[in-house]
Protein backbone atom coordinates (compact mmCIF):
# COMPACT_ATOMS: atom_id res chain seq x y z
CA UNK A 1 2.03 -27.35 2.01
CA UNK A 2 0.54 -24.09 0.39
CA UNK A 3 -3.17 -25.59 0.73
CA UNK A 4 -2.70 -26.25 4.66
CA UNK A 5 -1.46 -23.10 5.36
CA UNK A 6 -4.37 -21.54 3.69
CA UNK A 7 -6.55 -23.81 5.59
CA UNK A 8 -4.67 -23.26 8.81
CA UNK A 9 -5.28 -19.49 8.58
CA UNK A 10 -8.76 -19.64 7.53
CA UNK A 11 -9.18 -21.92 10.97
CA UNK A 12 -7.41 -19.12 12.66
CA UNK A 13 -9.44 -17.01 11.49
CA UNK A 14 -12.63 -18.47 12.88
CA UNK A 15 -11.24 -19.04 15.95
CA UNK A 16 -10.35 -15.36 16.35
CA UNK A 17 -13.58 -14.42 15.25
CA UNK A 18 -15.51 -16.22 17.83
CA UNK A 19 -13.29 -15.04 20.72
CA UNK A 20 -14.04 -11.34 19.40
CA UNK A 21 -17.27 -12.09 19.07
CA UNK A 22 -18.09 -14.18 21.88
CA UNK A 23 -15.84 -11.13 24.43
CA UNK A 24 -17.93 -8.63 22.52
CA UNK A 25 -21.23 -8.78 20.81
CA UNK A 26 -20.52 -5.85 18.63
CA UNK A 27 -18.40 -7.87 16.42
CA UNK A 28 -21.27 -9.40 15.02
CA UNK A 29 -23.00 -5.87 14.12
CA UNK A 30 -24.11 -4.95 10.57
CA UNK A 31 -22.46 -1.74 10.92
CA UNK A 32 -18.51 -3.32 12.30
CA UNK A 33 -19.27 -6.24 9.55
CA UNK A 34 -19.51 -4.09 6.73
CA UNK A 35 -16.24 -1.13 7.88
CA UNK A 36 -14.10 -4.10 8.67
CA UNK A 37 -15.11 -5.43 4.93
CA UNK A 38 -14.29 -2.33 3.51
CA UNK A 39 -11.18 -1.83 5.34
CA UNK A 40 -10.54 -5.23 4.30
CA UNK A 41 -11.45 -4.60 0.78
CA UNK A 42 -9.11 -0.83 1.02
CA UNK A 43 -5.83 -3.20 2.71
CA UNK A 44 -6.16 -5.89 0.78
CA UNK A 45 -5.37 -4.21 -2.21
CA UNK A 46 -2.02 -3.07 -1.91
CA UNK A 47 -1.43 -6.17 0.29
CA UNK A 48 -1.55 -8.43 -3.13
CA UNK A 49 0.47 -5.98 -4.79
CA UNK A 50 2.80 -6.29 -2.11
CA UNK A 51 2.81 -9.85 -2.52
CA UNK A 52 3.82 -9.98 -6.42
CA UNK A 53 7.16 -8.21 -5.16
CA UNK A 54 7.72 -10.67 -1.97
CA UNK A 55 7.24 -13.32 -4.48
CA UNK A 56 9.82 -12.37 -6.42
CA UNK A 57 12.10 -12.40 -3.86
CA UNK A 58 12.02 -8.70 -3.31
CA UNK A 59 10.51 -5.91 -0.95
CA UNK A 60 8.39 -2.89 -1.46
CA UNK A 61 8.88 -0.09 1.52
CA UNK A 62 7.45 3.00 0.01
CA UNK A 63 3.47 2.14 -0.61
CA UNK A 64 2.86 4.30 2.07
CA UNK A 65 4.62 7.22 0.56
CA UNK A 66 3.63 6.01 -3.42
CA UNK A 67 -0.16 5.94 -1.37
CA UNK A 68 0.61 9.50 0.11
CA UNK A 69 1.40 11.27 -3.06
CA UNK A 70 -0.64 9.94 -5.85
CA UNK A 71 -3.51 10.68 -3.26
CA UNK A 72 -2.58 14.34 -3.09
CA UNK A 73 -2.31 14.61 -6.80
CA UNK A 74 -5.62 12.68 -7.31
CA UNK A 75 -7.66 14.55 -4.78
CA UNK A 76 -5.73 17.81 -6.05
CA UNK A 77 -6.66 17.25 -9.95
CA UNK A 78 -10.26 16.70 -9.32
CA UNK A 79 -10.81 18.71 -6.14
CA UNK A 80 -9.52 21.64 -8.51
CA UNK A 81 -11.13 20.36 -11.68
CA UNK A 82 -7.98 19.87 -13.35
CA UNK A 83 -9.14 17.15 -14.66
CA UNK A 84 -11.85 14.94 -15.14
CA UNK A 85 -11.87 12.10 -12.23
CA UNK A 86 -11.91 9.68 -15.70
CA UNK A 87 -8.32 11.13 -16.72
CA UNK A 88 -7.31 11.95 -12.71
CA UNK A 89 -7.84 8.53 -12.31
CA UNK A 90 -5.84 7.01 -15.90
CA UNK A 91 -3.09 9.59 -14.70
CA UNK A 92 -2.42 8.44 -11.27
CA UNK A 93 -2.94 4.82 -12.29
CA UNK A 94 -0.21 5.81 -15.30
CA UNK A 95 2.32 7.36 -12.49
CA UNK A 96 1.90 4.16 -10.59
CA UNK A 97 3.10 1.93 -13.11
CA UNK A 98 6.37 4.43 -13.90
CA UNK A 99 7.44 4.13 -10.39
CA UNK A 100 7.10 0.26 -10.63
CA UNK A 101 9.27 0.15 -13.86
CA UNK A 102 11.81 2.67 -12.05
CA UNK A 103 11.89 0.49 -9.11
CA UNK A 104 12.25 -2.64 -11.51
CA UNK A 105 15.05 -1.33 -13.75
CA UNK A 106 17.32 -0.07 -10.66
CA UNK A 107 16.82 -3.38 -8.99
CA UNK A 108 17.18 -5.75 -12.10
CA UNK A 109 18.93 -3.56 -14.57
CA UNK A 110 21.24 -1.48 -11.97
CA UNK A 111 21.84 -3.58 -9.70
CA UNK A 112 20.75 -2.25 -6.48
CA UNK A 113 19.15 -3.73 -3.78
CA UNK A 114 15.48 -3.84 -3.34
CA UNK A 115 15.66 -2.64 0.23
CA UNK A 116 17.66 0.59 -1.14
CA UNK A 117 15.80 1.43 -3.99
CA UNK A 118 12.01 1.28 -2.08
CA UNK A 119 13.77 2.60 1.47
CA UNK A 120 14.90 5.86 -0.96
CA UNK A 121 11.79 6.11 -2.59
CA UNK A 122 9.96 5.98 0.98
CA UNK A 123 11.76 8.95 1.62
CA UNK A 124 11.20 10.38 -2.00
CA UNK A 125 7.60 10.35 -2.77
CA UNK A 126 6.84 11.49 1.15
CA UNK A 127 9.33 14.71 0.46
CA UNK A 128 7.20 15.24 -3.15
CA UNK A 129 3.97 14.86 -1.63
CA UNK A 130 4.43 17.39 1.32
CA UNK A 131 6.47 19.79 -0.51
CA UNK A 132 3.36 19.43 -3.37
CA UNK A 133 0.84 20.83 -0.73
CA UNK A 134 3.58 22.93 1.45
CA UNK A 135 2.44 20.63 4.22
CA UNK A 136 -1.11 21.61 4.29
CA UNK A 137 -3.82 18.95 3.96
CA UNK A 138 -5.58 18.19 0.07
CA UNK A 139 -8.88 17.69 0.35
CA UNK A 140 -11.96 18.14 -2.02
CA UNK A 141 -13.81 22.02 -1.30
CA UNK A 142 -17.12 21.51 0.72
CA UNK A 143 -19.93 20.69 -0.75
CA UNK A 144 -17.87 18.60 -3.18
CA UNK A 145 -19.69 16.24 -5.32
CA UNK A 146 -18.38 13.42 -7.79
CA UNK A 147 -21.39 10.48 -7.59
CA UNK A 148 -20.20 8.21 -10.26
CA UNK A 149 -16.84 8.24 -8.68
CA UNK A 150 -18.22 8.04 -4.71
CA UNK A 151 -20.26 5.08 -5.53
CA UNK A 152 -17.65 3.16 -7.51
CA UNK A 153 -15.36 3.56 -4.38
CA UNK A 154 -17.34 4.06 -1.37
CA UNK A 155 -20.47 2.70 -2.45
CA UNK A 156 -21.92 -0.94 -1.83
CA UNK A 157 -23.92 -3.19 -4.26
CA UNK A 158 -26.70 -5.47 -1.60
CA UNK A 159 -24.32 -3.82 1.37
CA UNK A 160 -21.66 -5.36 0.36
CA UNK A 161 -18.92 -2.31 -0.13
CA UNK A 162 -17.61 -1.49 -3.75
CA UNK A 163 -13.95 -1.49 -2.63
CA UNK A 164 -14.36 -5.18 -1.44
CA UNK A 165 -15.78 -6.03 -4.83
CA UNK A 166 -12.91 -4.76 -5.86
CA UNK A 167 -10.81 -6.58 -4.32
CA UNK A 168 -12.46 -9.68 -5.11
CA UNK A 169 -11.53 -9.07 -8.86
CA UNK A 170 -8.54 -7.88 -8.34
CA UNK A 171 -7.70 -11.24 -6.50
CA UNK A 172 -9.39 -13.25 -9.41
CA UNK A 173 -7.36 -11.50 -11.91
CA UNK A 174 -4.36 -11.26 -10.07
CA UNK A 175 -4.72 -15.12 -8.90
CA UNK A 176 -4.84 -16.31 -12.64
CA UNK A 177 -1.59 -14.55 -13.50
CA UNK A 178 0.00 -15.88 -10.68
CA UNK A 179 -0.86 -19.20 -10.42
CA UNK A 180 -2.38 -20.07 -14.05
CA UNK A 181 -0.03 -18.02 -16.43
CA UNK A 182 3.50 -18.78 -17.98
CA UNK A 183 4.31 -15.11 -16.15
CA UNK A 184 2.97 -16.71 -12.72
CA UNK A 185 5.51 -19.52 -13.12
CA UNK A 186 9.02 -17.48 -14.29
CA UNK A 187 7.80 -15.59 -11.44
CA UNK A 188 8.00 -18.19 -8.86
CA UNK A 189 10.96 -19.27 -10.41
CA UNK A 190 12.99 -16.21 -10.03
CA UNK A 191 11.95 -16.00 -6.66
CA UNK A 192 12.71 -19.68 -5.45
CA UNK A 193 16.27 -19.34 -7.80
CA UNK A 194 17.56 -16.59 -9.75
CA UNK A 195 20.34 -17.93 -11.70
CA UNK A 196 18.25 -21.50 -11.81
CA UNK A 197 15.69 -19.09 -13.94
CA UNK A 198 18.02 -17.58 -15.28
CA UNK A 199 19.73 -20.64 -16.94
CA UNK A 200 16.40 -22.16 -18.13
CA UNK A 201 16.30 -19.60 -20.44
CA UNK A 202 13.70 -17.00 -18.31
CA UNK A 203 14.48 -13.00 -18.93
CA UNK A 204 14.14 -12.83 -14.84
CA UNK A 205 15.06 -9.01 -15.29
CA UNK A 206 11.81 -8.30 -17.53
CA UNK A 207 9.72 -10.84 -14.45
CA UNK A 208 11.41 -8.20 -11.97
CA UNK A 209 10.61 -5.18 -13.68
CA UNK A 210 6.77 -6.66 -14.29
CA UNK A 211 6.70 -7.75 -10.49
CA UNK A 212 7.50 -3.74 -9.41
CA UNK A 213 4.98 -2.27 -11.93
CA UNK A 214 2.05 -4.37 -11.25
CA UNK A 215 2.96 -3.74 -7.75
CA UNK A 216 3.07 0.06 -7.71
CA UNK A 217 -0.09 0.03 -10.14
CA UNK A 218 -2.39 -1.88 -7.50
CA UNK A 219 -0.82 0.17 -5.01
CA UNK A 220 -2.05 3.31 -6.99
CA UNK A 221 -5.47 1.83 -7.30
CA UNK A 222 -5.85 1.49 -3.64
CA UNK A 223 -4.27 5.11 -3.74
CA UNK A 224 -7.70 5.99 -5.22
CA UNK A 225 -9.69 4.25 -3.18
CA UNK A 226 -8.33 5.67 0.01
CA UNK A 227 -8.60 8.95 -0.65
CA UNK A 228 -12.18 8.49 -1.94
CA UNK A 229 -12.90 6.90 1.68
CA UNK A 230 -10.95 9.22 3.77
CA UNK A 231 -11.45 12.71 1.49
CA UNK A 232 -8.95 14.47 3.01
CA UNK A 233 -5.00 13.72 2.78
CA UNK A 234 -2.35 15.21 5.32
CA UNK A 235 0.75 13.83 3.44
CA UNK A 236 3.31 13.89 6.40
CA UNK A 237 0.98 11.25 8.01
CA UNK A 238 -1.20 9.29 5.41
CA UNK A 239 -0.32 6.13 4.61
CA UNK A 240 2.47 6.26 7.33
CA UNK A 241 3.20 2.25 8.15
CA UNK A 242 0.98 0.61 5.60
CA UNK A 243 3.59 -0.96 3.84
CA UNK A 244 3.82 -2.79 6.79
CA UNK A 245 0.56 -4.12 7.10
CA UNK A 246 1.25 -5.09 3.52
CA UNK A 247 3.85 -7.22 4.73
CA UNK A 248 2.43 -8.30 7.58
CA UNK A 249 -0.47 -9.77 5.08
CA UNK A 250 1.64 -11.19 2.76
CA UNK A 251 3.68 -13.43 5.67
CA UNK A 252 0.73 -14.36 7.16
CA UNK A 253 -0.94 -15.20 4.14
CA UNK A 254 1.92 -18.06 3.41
CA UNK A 255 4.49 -15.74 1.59
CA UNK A 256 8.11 -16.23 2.15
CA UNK A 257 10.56 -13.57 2.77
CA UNK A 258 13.25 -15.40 0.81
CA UNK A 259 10.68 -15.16 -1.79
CA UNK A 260 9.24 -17.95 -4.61
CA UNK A 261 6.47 -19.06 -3.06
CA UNK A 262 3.12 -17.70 -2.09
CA UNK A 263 -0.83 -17.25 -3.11
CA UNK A 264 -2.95 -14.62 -3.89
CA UNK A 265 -5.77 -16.84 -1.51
CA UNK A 266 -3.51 -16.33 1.11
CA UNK A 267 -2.76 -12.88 0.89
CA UNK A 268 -7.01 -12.00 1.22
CA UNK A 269 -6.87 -14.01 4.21
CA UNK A 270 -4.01 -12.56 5.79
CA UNK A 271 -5.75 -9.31 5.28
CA UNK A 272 -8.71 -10.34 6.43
CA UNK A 273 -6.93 -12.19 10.12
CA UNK A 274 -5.62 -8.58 10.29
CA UNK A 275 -8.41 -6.41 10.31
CA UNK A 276 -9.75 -9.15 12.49
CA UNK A 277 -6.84 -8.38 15.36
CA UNK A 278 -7.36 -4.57 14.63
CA UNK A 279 -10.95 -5.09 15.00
CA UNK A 280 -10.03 -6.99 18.60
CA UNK A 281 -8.05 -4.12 19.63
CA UNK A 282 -10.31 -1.91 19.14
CA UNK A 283 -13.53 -3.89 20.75
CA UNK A 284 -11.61 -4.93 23.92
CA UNK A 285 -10.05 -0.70 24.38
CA UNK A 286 -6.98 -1.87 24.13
CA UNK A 287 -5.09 1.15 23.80
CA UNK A 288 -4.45 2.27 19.55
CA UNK A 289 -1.30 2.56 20.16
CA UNK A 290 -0.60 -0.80 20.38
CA UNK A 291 -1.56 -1.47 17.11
CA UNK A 292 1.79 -1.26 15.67
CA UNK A 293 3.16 -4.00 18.30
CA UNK A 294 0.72 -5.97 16.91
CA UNK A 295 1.79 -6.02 13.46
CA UNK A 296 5.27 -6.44 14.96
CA UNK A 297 4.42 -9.48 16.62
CA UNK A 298 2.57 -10.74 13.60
CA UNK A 299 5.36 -10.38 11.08
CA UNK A 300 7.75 -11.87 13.79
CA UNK A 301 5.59 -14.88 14.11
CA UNK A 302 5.11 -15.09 10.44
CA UNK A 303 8.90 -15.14 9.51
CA UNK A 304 9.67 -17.32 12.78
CA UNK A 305 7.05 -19.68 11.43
CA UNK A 306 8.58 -19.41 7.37
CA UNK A 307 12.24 -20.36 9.18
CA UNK A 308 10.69 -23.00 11.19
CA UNK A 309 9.14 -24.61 7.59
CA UNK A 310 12.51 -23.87 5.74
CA UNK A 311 14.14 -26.11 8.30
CA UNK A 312 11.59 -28.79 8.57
CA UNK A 313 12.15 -29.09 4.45
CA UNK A 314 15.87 -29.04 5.09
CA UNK A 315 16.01 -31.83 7.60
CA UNK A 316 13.49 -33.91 5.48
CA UNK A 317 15.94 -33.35 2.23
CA UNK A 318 18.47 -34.07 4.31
């Protein structure tokens, strides 16, 4: 089932790609190719992170706030030379993977529900970040210059950009542990059944806790990466929604909501038939604003589509 959703996306995909390109040449230009691969590369990042927590059977809704602040503190650290970007960038990866494990041990440990625990931490790390820069934009003093750093982010190796690289080993990596690893399987377990997982003898706790902190850690990698590519941060309004393009990834890329099943193939794609509609809205002027009903529509057709499969397996069961 996994393998023809994956195909069926990457067919949608295509298809969506030749109306673009076919309604407007543009598509088709070196220079759109290689911004929608690195905004692909920049998304899809925190989109698999995303996906370790959906997986589980859980939700992350503060990546754009987690995003918001440990860009601020990055940019802030080495735009103040602070610190090295070498020890910026261990730091802020470091921070990442506490909020992960705080997430983890309320949800497992404490009890609470996923939705609560990311919903207040939306709300936290937004306050921390503004309050950090008394509202005023972070951003690195002109004339600014950090070349290791710039190229490992925003540079590209034979045009192809650095931060989709990156995302192509993250996705290796991360596709080994989830679907090649004794972790990858107690985590699919304690999404598709808890107390199942439980029984067999899995610590599903410790596979929560793990889920939330290599969540927040990819989430504080493509922390980095952003504010390498956008240089300045405004922390009411950066990284406002993206948690829901996360989702909207995740769904689309064949990961249910109820959680235990999904693939790191997926995901990419999911990412990639996004950028491809934002890309569409963009070359047709369709008005930005619409962007967000898109992503409405496409989670709503992704979870109408998940409860259309749930029932399909129910009936044949039955």
């Amino acid at each position: 089932m996994t393998d023809r959703k994956t195909l069926g996306l990457l067919i949608l995909i295509l298809v969506v790609s030749a109306v673009v390109a076919a309604l407007n040449p543009r598509f088709l230009s070196p220079v759109n190719l290689s911004n929608t691969a690195n905004l692909i590369g920049l998304f899809g990042l925190f989109a698999i992170a995303q996906a370790f927590v959906i997986i589980s059977g859980g939700i992350e809704l503060s990546s754009g706030s987690v995003i918001a602040l440990l860009g601020v503190l990055f940019v802030d650290l080495v735009g103040q030379g602070a610190l090295s970007p070498g020890i910026a960038t261990l730091l802020v990866l470091g921070l990442g993977a506490l909020i992960g494990v705080a997430h983890g041990v309320l949800i497992a440990r404490v009890g609470l529900q996923p939705f609560v625990v990311t919903l207040c931490g939306l709300l936290i790390y937004r306050g921390i970040a503004r309050y950090y820069t008394e509202d005023a934009t972070a951003g690195f003093a002109f004339g600014a210059s950090f070349p290791v750093l710039e190229w490992l982010t925003t540079g590209r190796i034979l045009g192809v950009p650095n931060s989709l690289t990156a995302l192509a080993l993250v996705a290796l990596v991360t596709g080994v542990v989830l679907h090649r690893s004794v972790f990858g399987r107690w985590l699919l377990a304690t999404g598709r059944n808890p107390d199942g997982a439980r029984y067999a003898g899995v610590n599903t706790d410790l596979v929560l806790i793990c889920a939330y902190a290599i969540c927040a850690t990819l989430t504080a990698l493509a922390a980095l990466f952003i504010a390498m590519y956008t240089r300045s941060i405004s922390p009411a309004s950066h990284g406002n929604f993206y948690e829901l393009y996360a989702i909207a990834a995740a769904v689309l890329g064949g990961c249910s909501l109820r959680g235990g099943e999904g693939t790191i193939l997926g995901v990419v794609l999911g990412t990639v038939l996004l950028q491809v509609l934002q890309n569409l809205v963009n070359m047709l002027g369709i008005p930005s604003s619409l962007n967000f009903a898109v992503m409405g529509a496409v989670i709503l057709l992704g979870v109408l589509a998940d409860a259309w499969v749930a029932r399909r397996r129910a009936g044949a069961k039955g």
